[in-house]
Protein backbone atom coordinates (compact mmCIF):
# COMPACT_ATOMS: atom_id res chain seq x y z
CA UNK A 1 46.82 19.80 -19.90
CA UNK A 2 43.68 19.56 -18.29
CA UNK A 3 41.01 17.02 -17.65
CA UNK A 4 38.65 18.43 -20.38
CA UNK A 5 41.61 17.79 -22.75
CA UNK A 6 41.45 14.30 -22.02
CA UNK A 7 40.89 11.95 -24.70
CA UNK A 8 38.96 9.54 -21.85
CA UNK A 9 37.12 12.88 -20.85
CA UNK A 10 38.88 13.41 -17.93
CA UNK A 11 37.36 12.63 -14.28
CA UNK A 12 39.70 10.74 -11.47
CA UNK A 13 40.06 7.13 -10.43
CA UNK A 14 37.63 4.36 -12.48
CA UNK A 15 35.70 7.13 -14.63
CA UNK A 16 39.29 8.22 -16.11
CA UNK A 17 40.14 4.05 -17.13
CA UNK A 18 40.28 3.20 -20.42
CA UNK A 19 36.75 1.51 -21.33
CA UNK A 20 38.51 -1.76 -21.55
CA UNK A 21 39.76 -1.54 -18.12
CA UNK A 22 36.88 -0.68 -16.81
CA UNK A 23 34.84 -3.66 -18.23
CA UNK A 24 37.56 -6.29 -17.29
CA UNK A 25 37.23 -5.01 -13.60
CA UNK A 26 33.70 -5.24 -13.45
CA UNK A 27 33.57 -8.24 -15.08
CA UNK A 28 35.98 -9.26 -12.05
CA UNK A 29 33.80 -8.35 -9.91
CA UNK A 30 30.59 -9.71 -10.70
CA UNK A 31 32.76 -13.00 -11.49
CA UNK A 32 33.93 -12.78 -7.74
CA UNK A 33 29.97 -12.33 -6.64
CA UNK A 34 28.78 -15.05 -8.17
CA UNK A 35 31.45 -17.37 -6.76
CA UNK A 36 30.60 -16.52 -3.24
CA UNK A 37 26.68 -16.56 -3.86
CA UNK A 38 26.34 -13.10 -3.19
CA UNK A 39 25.20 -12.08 -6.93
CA UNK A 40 21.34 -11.73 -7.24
CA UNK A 41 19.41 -14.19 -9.51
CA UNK A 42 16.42 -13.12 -11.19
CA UNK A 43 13.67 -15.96 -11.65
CA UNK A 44 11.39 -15.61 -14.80
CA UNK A 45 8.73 -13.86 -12.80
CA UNK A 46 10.81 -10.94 -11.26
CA UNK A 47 12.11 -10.43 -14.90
CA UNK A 48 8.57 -10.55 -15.76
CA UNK A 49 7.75 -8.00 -13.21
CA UNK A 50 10.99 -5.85 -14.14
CA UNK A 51 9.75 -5.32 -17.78
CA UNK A 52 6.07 -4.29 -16.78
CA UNK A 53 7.54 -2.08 -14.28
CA UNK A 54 9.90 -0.65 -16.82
CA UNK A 55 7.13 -0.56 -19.43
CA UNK A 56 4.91 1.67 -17.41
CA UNK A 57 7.64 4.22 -16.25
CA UNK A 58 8.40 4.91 -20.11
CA UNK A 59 4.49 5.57 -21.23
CA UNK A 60 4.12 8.68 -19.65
CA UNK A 61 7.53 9.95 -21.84
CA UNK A 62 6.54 9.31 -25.38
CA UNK A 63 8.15 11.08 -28.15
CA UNK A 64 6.62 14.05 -29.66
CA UNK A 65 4.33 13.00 -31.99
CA UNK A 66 4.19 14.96 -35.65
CA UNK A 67 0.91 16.55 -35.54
CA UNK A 68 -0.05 17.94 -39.13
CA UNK A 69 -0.74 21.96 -39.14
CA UNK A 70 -4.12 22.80 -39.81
């Protein structure tokens, strides 16, 4: 068998997990970050920040528009 056959679409280590697995071991981790303080915290204005940044990335893909054939 090979790893296109697999039914978790084959790769090695974490990308081959089951999707379950995977979440409960990140979940581990980012439960182990915030414990020791190391996990980041965004205030309301970084979030704020975040979303305009976000916002102007995306205009310049819109999605084709349907233009009517003249």
């Amino acid at each position: 068998m090979t790893n296109k056959d697999d039914k978790n679409g084959g790769g090695r280590g974490f990308a081959r997990m089951d999707p379950q697995k995977q979440r409960e071991i990140a979940s581990k981790g980012g439960q182990a970050a915030h414990a020791s303080g190391n996990a980041h915290q965004f205030t309301s204005e970084e979030a704020r920040a975040a979303g305009r940044k976000g916002g102007q990335a995306s205009r310049g893909r819109s999605k084709p528009s349907a233009q009517s054939a003249d």
